[in-house]
Protein backbone atom coordinates (compact mmCIF):
# COMPACT_ATOMS: atom_id res chain seq x y z
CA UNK A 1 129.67 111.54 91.41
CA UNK A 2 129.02 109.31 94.20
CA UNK A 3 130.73 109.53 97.57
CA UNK A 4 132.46 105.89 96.64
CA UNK A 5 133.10 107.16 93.16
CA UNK A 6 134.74 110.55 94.92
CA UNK A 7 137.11 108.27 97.56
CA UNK A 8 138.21 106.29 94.60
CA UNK A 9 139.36 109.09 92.79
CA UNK A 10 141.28 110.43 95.58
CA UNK A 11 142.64 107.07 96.04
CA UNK A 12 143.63 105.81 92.28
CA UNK A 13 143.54 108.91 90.60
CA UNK A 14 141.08 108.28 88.33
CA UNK A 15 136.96 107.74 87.50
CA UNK A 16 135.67 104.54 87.57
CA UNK A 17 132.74 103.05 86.11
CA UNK A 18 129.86 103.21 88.34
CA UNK A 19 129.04 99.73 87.31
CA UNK A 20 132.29 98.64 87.43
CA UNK A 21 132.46 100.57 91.30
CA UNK A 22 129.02 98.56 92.42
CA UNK A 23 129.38 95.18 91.08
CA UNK A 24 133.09 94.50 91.47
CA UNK A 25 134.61 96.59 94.26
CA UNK A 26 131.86 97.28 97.18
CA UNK A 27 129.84 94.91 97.29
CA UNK A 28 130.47 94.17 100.41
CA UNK A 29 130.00 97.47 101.65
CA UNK A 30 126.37 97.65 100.47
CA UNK A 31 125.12 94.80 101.87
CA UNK A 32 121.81 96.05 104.12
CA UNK A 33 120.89 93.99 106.84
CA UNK A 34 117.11 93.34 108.64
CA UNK A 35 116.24 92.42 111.90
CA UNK A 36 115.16 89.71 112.80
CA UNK A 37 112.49 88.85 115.93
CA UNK A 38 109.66 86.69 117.40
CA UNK A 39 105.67 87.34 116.61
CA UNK A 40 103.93 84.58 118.81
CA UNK A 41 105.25 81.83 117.27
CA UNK A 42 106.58 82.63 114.46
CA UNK A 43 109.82 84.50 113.41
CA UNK A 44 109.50 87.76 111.39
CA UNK A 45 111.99 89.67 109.44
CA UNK A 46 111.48 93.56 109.53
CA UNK A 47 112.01 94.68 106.14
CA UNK A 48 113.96 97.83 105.51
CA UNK A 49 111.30 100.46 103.57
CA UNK A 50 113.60 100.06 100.20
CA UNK A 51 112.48 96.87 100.29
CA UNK A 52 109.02 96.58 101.24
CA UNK A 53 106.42 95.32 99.81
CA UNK A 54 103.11 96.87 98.43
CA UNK A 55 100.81 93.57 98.83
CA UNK A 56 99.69 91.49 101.98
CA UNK A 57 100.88 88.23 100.37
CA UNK A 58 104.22 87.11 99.01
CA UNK A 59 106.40 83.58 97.80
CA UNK A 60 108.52 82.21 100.37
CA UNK A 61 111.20 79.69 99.17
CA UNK A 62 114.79 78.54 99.71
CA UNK A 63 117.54 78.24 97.50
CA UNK A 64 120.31 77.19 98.83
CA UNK A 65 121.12 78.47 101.79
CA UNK A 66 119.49 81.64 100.66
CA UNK A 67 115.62 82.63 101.64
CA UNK A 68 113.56 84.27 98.97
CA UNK A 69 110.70 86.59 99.12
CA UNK A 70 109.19 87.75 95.69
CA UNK A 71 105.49 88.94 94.81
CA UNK A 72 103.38 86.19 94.78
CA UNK A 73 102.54 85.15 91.66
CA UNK A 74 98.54 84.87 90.25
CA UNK A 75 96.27 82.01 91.44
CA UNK A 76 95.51 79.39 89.03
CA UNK A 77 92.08 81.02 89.42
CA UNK A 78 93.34 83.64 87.18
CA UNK A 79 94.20 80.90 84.31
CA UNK A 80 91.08 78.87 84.62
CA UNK A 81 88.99 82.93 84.31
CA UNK A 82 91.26 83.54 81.27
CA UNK A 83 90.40 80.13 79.97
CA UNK A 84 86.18 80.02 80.46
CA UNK A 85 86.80 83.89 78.85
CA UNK A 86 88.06 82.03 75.57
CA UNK A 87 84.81 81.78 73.04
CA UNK A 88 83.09 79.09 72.50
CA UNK A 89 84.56 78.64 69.04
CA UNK A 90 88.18 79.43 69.81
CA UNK A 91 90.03 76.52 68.31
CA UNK A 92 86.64 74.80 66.50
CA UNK A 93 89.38 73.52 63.62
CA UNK A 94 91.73 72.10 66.23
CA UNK A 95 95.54 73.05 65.67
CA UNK A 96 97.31 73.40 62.84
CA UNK A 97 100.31 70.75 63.94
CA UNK A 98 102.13 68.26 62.04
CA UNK A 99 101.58 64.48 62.79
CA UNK A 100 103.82 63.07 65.24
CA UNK A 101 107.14 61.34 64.35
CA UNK A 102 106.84 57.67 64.27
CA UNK A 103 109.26 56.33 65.96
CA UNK A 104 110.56 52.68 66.75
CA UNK A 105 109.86 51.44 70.51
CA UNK A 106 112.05 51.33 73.45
């Protein structure tokens, strides 16, 4: 039983979910803050190790007010090398698709 799960019992007398304890009740109280400095010119955040990552490269984007850092994603050199991998008679018959709906113009 976690410490949270513990004071809770003391305090309402009963177990609670640990999902339940996490998502609903202390969220507030995990929240785990980074520091934030100057390199050169640039700012830098100083990840804690629980959220490092294990690459030299990563996606940067905003949404909302909220900055993201995720594993970056493969290259589109990775596509085109899956693609010229294909063999040379991979789809020779073309695609087995109806014909399009015809349709009255705009």
């Amino acid at each position: 039983m976690s410490y949270f799960q513990k004071l809770l019992w003391l305090l309402l007398g009963f177990n609670v979910n640990k999902y339940i304890l996490n998502v609903y009740l202390f969220v507030g109280w995990l929240m785990i803050y980074a520091r934030v400095f100057q390199s050169g010119n640039s700012q830098a955040v100083r990840l804690p190790k629980e959220f490092r990552f294990d690459t030299d490269r990563v996606e940067i984007f905003r949404r909302g007010d909220e900055v993201v850092l995720r594993h970056r994603r493969g290259d589109a050199q990775v596509i085109f090398d899956a693609l010229t991998s294909l063999p040379a008679d991979f789809m020779a018959q073309g695609r087995d698709d109806d014909q399009p709906q015809e349709r009255p113009a705009f």
